[in-house]
C-alpha atoms as a PDB file:
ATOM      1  CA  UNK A   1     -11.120  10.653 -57.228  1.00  0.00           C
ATOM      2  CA  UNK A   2      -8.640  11.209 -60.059  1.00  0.00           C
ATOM      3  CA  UNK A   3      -4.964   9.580 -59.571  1.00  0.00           C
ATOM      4  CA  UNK A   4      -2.049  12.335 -60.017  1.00  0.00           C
ATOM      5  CA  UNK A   5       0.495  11.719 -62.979  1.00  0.00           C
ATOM      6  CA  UNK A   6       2.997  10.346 -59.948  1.00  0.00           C
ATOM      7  CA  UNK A   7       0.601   8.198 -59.241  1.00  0.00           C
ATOM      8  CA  UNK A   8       0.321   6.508 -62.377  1.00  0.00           C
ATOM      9  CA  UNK A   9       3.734   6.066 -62.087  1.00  0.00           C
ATOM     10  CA  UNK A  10       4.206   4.439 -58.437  1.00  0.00           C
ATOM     11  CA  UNK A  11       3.157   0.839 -57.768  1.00  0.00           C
ATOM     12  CA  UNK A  12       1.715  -0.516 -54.589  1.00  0.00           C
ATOM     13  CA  UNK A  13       2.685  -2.704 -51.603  1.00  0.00           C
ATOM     14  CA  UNK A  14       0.431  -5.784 -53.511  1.00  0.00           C
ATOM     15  CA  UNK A  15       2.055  -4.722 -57.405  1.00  0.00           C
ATOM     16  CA  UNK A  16       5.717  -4.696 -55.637  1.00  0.00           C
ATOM     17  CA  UNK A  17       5.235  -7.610 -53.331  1.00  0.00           C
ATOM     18  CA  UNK A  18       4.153  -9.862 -56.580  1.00  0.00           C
ATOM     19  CA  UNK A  19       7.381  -8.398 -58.332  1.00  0.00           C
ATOM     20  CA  UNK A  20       9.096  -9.207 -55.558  1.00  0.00           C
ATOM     21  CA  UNK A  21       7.700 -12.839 -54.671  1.00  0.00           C
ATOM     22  CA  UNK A  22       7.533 -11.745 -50.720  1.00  0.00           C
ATOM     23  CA  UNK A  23       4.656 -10.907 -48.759  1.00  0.00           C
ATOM     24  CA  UNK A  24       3.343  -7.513 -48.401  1.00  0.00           C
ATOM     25  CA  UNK A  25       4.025  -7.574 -44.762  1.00  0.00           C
ATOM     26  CA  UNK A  26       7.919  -8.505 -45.509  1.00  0.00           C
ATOM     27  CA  UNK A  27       8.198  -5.393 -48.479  1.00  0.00           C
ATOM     28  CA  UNK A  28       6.441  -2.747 -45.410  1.00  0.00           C
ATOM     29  CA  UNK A  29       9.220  -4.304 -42.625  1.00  0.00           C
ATOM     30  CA  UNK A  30      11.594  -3.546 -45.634  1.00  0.00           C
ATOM     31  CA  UNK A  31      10.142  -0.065 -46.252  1.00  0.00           C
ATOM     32  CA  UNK A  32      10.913   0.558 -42.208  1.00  0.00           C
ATOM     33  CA  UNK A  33      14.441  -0.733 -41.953  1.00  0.00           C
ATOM     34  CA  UNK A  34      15.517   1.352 -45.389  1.00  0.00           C
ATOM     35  CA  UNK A  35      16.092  -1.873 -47.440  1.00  0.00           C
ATOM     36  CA  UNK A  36      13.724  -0.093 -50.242  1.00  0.00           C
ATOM     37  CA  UNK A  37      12.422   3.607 -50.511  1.00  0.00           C
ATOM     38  CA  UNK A  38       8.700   3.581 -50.229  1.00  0.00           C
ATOM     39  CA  UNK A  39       6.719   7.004 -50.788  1.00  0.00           C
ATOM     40  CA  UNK A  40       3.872   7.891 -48.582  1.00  0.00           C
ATOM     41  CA  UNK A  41       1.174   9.377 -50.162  1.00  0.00           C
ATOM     42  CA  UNK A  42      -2.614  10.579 -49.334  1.00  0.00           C
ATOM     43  CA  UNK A  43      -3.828  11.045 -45.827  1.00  0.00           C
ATOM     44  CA  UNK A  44      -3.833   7.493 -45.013  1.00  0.00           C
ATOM     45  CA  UNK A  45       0.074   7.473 -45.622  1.00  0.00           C
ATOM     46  CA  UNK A  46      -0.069   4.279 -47.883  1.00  0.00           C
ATOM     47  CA  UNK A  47       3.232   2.905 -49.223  1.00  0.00           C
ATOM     48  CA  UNK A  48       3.918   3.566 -53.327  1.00  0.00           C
ATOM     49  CA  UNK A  49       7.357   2.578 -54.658  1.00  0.00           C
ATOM     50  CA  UNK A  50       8.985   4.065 -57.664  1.00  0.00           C
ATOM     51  CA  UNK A  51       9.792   1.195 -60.642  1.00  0.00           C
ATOM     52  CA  UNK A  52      13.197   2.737 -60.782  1.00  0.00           C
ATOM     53  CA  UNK A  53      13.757   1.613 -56.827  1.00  0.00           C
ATOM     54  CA  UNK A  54      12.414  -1.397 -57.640  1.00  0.00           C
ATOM     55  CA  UNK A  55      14.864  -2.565 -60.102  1.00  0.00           C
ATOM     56  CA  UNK A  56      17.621  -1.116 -58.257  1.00  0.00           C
ATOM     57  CA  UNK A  57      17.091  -3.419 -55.834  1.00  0.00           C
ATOM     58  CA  UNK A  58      16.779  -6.691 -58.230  1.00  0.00           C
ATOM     59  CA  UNK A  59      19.790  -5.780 -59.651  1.00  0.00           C
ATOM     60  CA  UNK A  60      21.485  -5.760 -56.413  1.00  0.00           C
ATOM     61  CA  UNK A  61      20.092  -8.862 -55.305  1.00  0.00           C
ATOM     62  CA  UNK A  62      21.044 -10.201 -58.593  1.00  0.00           C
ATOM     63  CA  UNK A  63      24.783  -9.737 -58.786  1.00  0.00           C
ATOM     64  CA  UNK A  64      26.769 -12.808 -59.825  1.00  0.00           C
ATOM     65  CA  UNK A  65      23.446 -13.757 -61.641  1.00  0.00           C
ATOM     66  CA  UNK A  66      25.055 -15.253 -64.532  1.00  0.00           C
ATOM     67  CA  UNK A  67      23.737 -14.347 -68.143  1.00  0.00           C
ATOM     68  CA  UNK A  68      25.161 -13.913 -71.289  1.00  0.00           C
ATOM     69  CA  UNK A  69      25.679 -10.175 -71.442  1.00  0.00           C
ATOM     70  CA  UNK A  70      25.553 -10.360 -75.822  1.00  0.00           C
ATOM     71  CA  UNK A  71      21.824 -11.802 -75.703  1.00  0.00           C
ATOM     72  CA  UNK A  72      19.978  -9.942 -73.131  1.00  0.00           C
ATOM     73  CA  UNK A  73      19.471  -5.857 -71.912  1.00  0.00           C
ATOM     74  CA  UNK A  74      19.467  -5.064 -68.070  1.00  0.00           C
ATOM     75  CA  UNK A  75      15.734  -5.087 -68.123  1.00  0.00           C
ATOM     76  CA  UNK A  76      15.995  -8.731 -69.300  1.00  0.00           C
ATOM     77  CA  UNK A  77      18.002  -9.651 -66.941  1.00  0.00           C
ATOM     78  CA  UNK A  78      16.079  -8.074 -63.830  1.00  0.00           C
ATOM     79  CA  UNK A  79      12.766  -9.655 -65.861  1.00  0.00           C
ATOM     80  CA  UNK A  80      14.661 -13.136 -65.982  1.00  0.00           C
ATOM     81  CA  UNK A  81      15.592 -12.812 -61.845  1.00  0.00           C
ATOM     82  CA  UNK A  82      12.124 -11.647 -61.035  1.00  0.00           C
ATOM     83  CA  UNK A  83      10.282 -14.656 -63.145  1.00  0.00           C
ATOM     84  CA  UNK A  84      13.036 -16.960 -61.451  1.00  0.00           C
ATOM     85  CA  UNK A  85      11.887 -16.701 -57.883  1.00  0.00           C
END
């Protein structure tokens, strides 16, 4: 079965919930309440969340996340919260 171009862009429940350091059964409950946007896709209706969604959501979690802003890019900065939990 070949994977559409959006597909190559979306990451799974397992590829988010390592991102996110929570278990996949915590990022779905999330996905149901409208804490994140997750995209159902197939005929099985599986979960696929866009990167940009993703980091939206560090970045929220990650205000007052102190960094100095002359050494390091957003993406650093969600990269340093992510490998800090």
């Amino acid at each position: 079965m070949m994977k559409s171009n959006l597909d190559d862009n979306m990451l799974t429940v397992r590829e988010v919930s390592q991102i996110l350091h929570v278990h996949s059964n915590t990022l779905r409950r999330w996905s149901d309440l409208g804490i994140i946007k997750a995209y159902r896709i197939g005929p099985r209706g599986d979960r696929r969340f866009k990167h940009e969604d993703i980091n939206v959501l560090l970045m929220e979690e990650s205000k007052g996340f102190v960094t100095n802003p002359n050494e390091s890019t957003e993406i650093d900065k969600v990269t340093q919260y992510a490998m800090s939990r």
